[in-house]
PDB file of N, CA and C in Angstrom:
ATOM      1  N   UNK A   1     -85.306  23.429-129.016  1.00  0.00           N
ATOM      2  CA  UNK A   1     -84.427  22.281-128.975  1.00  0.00           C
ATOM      3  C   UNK A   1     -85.271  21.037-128.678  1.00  0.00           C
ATOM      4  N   UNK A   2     -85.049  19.908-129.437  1.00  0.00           N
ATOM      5  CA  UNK A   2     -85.779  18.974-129.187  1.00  0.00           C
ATOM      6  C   UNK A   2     -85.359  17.829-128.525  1.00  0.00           C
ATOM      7  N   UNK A   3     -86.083  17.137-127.373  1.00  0.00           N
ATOM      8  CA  UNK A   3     -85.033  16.237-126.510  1.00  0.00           C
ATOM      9  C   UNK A   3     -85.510  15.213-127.213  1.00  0.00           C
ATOM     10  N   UNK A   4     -83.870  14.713-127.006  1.00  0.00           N
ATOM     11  CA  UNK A   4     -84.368  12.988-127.486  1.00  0.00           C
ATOM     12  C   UNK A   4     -84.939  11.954-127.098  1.00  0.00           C
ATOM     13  N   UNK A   5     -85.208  10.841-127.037  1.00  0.00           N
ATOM     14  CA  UNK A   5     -86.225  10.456-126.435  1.00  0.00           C
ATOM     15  C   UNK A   5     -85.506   9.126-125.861  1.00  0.00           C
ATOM     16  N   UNK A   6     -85.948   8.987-124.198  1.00  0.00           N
ATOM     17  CA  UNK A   6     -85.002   7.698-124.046  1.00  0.00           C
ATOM     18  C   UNK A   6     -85.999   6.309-123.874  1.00  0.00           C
ATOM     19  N   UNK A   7     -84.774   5.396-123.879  1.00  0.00           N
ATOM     20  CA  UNK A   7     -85.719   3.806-123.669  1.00  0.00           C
ATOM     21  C   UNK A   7     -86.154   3.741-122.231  1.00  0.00           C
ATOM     22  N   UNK A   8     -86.720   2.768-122.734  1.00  0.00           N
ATOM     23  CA  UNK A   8     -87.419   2.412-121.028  1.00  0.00           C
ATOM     24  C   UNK A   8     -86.045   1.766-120.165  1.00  0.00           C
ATOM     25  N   UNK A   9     -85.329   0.858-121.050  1.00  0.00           N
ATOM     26  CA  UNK A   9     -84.203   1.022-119.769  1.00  0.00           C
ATOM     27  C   UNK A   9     -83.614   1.989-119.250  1.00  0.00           C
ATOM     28  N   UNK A  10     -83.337   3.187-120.199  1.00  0.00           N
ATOM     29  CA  UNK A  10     -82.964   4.442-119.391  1.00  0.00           C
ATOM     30  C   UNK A  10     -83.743   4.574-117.910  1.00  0.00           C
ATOM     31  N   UNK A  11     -84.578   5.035-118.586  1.00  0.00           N
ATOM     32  CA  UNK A  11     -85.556   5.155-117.349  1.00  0.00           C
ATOM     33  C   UNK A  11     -85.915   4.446-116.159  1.00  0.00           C
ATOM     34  N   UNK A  12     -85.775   3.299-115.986  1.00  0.00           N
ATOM     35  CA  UNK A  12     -85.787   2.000-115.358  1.00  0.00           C
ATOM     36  C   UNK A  12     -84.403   2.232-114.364  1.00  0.00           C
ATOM     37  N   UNK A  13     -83.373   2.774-115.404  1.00  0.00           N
ATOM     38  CA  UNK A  13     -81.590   2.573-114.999  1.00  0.00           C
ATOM     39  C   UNK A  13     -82.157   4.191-113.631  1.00  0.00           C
ATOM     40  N   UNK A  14     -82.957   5.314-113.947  1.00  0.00           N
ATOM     41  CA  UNK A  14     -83.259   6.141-113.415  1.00  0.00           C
ATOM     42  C   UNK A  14     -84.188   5.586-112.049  1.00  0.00           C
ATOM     43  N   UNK A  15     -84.902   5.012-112.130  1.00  0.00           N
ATOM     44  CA  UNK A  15     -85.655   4.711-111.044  1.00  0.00           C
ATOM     45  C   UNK A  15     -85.031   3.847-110.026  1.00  0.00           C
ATOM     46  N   UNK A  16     -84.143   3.174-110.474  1.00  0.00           N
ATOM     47  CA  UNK A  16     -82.789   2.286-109.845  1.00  0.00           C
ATOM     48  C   UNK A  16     -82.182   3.164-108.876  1.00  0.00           C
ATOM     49  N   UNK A  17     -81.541   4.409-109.852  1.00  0.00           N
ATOM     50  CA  UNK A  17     -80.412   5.242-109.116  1.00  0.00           C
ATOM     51  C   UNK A  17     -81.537   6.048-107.999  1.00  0.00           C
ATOM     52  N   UNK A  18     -82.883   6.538-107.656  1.00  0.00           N
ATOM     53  CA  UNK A  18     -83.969   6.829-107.271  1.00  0.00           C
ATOM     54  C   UNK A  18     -83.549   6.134-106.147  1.00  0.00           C
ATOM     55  N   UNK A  19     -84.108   4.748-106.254  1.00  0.00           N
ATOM     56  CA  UNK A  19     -84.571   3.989-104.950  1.00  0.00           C
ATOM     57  C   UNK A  19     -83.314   4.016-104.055  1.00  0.00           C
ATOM     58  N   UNK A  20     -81.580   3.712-104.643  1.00  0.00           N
ATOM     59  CA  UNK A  20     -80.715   3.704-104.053  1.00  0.00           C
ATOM     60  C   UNK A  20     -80.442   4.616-103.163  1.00  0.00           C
ATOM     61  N   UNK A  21     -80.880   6.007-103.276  1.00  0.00           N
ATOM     62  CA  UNK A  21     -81.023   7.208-102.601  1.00  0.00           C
ATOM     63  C   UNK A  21     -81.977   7.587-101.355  1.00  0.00           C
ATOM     64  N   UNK A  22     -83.258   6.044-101.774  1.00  0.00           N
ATOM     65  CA  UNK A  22     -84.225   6.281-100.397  1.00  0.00           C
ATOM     66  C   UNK A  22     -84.002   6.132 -99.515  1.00  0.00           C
ATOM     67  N   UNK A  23     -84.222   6.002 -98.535  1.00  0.00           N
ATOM     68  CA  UNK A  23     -83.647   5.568 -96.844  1.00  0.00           C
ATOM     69  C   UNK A  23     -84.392   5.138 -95.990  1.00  0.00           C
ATOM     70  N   UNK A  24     -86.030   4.972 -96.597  1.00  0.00           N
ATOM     71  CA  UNK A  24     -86.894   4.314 -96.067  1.00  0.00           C
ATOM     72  C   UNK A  24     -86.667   2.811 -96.964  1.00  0.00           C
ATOM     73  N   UNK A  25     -86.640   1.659 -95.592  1.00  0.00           N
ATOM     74  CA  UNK A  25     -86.086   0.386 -96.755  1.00  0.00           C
ATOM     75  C   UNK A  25     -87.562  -0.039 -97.475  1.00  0.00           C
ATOM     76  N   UNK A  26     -88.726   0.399 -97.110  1.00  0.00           N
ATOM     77  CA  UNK A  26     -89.788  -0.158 -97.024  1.00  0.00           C
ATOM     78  C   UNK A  26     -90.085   0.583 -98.834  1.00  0.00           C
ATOM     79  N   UNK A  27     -90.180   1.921 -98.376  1.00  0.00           N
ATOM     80  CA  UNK A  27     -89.644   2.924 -99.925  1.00  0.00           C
ATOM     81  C   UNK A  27     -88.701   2.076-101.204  1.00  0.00           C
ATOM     82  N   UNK A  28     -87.626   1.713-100.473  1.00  0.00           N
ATOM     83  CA  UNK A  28     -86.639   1.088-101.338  1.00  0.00           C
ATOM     84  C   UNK A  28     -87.067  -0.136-101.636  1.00  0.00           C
ATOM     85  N   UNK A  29     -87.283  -0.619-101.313  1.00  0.00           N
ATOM     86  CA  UNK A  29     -88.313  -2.320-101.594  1.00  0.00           C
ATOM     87  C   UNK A  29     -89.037  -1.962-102.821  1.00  0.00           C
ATOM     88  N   UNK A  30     -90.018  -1.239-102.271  1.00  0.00           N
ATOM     89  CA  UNK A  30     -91.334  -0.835-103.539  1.00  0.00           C
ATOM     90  C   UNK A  30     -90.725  -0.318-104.883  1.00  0.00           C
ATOM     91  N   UNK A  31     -89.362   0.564-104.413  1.00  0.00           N
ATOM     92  CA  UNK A  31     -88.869   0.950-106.007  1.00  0.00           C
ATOM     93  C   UNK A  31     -88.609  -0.214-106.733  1.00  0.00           C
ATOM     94  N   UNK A  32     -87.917  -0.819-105.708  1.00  0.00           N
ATOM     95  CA  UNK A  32     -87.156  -2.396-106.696  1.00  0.00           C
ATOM     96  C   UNK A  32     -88.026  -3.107-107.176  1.00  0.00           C
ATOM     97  N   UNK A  33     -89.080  -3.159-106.673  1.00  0.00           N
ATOM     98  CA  UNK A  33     -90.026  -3.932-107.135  1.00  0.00           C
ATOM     99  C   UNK A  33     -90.747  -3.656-108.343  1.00  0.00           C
ATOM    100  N   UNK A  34     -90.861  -2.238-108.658  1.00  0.00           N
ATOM    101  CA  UNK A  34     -91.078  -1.423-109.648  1.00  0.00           C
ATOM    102  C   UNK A  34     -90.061  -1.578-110.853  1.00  0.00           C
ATOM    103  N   UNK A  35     -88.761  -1.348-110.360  1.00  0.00           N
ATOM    104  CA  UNK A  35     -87.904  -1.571-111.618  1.00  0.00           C
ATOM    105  C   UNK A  35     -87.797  -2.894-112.065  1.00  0.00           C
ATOM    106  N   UNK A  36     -88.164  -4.156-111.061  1.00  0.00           N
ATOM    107  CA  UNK A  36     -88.154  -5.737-111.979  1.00  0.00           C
ATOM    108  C   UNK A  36     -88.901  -5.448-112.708  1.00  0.00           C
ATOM    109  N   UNK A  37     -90.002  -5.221-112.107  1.00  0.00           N
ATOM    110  CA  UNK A  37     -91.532  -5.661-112.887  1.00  0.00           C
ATOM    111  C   UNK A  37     -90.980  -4.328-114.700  1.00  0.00           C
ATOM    112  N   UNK A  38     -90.502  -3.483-114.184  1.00  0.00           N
ATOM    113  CA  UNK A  38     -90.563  -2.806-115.613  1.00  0.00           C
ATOM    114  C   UNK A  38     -89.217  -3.912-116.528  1.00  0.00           C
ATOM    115  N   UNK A  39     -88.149  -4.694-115.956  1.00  0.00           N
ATOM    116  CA  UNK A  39     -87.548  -5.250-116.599  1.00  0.00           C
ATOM    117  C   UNK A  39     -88.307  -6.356-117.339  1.00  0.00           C
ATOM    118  N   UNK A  40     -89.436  -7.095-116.736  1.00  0.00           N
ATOM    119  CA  UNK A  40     -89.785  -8.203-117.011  1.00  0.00           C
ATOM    120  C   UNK A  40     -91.099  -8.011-118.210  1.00  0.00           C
ATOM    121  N   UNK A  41     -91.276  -6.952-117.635  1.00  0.00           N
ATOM    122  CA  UNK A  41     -92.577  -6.418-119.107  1.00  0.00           C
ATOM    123  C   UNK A  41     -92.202  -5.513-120.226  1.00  0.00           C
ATOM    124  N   UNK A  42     -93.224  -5.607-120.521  1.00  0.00           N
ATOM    125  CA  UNK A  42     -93.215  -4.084-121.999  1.00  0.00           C
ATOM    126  C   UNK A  42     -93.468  -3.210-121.667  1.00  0.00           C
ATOM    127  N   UNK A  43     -93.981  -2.825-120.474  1.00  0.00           N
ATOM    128  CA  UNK A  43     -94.682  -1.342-120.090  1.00  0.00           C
ATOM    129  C   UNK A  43     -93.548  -0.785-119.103  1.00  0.00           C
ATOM    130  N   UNK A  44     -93.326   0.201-118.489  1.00  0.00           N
ATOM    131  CA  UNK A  44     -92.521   1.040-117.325  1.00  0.00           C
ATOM    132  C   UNK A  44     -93.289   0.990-116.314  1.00  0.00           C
ATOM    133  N   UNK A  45     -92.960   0.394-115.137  1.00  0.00           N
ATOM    134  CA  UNK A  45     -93.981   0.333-114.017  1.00  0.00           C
ATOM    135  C   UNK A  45     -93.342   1.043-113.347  1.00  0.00           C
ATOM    136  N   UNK A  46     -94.012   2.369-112.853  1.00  0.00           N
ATOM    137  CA  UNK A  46     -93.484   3.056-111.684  1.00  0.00           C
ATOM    138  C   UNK A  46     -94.205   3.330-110.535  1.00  0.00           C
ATOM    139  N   UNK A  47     -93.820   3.682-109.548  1.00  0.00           N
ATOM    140  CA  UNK A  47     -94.194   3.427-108.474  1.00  0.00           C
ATOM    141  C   UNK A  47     -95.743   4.256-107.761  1.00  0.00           C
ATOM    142  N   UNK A  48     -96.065   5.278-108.953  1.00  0.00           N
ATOM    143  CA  UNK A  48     -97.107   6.186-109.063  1.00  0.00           C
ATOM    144  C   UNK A  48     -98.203   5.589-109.899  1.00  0.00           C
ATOM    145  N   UNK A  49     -98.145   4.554-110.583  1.00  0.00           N
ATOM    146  CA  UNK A  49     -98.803   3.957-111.514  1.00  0.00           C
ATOM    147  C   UNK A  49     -99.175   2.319-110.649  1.00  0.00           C
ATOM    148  N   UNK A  50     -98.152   1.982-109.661  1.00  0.00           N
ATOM    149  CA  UNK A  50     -98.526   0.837-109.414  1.00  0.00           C
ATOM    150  C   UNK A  50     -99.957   1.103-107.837  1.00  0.00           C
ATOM    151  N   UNK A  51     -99.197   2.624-107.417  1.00  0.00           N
ATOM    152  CA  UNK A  51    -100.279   2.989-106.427  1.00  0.00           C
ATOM    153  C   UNK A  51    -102.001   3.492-106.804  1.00  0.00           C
ATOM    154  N   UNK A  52    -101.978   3.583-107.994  1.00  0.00           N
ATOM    155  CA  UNK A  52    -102.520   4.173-109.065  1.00  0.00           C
ATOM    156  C   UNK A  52    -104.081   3.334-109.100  1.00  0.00           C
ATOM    157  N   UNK A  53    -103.149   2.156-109.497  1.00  0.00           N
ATOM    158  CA  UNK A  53    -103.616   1.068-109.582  1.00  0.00           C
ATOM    159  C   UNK A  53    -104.341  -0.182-108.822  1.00  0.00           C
ATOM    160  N   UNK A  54    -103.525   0.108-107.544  1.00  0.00           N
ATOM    161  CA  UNK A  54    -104.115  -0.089-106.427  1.00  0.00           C
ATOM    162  C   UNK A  54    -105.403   0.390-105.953  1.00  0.00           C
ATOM    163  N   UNK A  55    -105.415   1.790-105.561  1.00  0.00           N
ATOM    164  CA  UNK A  55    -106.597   2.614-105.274  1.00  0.00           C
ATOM    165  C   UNK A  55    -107.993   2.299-106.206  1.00  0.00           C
ATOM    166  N   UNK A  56    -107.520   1.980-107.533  1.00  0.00           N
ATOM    167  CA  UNK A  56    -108.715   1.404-108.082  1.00  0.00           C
ATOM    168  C   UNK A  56    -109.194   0.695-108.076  1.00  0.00           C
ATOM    169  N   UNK A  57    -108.271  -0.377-108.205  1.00  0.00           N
ATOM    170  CA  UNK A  57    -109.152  -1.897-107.571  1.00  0.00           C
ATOM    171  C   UNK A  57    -109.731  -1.680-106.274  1.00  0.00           C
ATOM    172  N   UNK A  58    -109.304  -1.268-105.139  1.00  0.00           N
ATOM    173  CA  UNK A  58    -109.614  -1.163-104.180  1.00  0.00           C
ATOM    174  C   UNK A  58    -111.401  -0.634-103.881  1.00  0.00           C
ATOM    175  N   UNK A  59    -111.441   0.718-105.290  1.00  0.00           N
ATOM    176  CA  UNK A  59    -112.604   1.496-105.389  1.00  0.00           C
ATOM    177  C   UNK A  59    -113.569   0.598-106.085  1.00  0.00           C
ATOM    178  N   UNK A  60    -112.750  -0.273-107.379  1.00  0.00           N
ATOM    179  CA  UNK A  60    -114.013  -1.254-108.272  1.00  0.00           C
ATOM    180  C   UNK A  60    -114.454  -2.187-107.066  1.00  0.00           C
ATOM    181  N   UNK A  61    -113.685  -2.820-106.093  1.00  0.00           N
ATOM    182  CA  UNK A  61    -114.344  -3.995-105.450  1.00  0.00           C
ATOM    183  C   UNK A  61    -115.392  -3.433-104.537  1.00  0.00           C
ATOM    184  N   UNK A  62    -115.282  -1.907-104.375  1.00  0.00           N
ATOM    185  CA  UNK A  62    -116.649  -2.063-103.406  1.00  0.00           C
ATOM    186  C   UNK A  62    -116.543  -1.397-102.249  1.00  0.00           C
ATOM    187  N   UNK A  63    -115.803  -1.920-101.652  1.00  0.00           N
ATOM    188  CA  UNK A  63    -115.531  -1.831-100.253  1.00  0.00           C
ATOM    189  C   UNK A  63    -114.129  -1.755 -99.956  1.00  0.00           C
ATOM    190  N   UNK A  64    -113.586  -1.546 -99.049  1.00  0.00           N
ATOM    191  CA  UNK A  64    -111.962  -1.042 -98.164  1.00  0.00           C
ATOM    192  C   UNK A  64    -112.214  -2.468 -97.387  1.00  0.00           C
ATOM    193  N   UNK A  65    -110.555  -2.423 -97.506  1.00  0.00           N
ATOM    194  CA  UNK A  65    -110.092  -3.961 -96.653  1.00  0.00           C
ATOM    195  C   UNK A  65    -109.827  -3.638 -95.766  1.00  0.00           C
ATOM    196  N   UNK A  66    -110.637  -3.777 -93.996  1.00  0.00           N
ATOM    197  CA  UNK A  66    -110.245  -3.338 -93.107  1.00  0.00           C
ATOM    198  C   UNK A  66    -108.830  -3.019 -92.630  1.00  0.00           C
ATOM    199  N   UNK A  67    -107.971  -4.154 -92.944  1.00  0.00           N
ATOM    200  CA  UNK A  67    -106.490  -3.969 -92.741  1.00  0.00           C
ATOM    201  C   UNK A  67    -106.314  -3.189 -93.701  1.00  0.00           C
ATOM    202  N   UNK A  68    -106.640  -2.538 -94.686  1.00  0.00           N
ATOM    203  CA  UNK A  68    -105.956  -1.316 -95.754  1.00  0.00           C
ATOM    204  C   UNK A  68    -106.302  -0.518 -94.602  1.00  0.00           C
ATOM    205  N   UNK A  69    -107.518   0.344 -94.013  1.00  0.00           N
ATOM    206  CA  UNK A  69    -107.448   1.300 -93.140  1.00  0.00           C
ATOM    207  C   UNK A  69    -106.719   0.916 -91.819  1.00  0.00           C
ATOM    208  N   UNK A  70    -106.898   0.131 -91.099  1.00  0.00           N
ATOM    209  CA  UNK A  70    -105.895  -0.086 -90.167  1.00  0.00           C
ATOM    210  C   UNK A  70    -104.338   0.419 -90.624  1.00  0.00           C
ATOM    211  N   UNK A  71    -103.401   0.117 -91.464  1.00  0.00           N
ATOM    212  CA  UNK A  71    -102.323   0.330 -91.834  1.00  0.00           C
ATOM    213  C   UNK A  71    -102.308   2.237 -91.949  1.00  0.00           C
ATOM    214  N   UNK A  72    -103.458   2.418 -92.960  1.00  0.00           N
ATOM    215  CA  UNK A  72    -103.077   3.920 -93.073  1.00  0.00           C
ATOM    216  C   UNK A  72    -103.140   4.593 -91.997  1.00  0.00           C
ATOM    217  N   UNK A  73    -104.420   4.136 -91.118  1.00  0.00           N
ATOM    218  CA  UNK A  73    -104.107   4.630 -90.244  1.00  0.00           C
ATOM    219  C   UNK A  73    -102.936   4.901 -89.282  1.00  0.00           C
ATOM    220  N   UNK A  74    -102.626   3.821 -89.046  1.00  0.00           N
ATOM    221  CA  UNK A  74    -101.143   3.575 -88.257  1.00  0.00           C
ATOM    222  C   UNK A  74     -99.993   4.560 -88.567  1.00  0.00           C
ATOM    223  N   UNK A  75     -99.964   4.483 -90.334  1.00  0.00           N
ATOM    224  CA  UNK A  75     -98.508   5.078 -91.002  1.00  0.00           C
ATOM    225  C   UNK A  75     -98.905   6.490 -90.753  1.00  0.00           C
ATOM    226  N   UNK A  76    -100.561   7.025 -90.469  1.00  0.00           N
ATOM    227  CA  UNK A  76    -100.397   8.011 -90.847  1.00  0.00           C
ATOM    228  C   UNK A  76    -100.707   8.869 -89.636  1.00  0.00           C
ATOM    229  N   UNK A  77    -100.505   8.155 -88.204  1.00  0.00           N
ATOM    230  CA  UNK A  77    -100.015   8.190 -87.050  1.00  0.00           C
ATOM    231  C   UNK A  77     -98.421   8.742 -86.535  1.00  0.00           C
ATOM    232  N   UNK A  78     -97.738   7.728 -88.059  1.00  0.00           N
ATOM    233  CA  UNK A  78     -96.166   7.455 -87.673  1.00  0.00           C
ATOM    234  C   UNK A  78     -95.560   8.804 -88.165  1.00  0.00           C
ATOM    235  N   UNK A  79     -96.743   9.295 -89.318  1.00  0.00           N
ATOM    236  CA  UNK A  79     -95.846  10.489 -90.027  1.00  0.00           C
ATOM    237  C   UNK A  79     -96.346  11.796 -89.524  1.00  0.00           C
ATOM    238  N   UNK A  80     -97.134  11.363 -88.324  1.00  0.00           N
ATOM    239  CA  UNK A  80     -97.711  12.760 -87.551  1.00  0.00           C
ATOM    240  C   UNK A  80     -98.659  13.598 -88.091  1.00  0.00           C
ATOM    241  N   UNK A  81     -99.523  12.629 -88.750  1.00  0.00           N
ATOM    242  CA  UNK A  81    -101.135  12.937 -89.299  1.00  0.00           C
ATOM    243  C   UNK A  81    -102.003  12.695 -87.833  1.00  0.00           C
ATOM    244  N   UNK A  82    -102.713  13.364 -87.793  1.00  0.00           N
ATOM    245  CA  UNK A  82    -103.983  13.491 -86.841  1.00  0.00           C
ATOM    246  C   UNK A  82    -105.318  12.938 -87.345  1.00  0.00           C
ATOM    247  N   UNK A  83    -105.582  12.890 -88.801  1.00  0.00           N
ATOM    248  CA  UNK A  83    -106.875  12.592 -89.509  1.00  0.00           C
ATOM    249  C   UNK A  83    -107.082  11.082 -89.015  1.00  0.00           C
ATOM    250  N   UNK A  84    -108.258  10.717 -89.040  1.00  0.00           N
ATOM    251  CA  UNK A  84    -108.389   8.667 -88.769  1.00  0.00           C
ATOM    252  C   UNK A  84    -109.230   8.906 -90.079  1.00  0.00           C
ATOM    253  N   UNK A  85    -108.890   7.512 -90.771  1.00  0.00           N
ATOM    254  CA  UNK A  85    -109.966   7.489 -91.711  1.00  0.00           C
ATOM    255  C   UNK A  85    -110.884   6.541 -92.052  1.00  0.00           C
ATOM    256  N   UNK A  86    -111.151   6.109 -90.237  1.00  0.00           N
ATOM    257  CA  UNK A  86    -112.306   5.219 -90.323  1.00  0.00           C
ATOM    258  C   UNK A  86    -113.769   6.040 -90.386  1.00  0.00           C
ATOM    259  N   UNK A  87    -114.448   5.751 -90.798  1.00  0.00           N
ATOM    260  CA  UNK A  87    -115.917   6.836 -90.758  1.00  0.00           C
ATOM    261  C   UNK A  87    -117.330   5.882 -89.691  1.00  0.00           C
TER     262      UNK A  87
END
């Protein structure tokens, strides 16, 4: 059986009904922000692609922005990680 294939607003209309369901507002922010940006372009920006994207620039410039590790660290304090990932 062959599925049909949907538009990016489908999909967009999907990542919508997604974020409405999160309960982290910080989570829910980032979706929305994801579904403008896919309204306002040609491409589908999702929220795996925009982190994606991040991490690389982060890797082309060189170096880590101290406040990027400060934060992970913190969140990853909040979610009951033990690792630090200052070196």
């Amino acid at each position: 059986m062959r599925q049909k294939k949907r538009g990016k607003n489908a999909k967009a209309e999907e990542m919508d009904t997604v974020a409405a369901k999160v309960t982290n507002p910080e989570k829910e922010e980032f979706y929305r922000i994801c579904y403008l940006a896919s309204q306002e372009s040609d491409v589908l920006v999702t929220p795996s692609k925009v982190l994606r994207s991040f991490v690389r620039a982060v890797i082309n410039a060189g170096e880590v922005v101290p406040q990027i590790l400060d934060d992970i660290e913190r969140f990853s304090k909040e979610e009951g990680g033990t690792e630090s990932v200052k070196k």
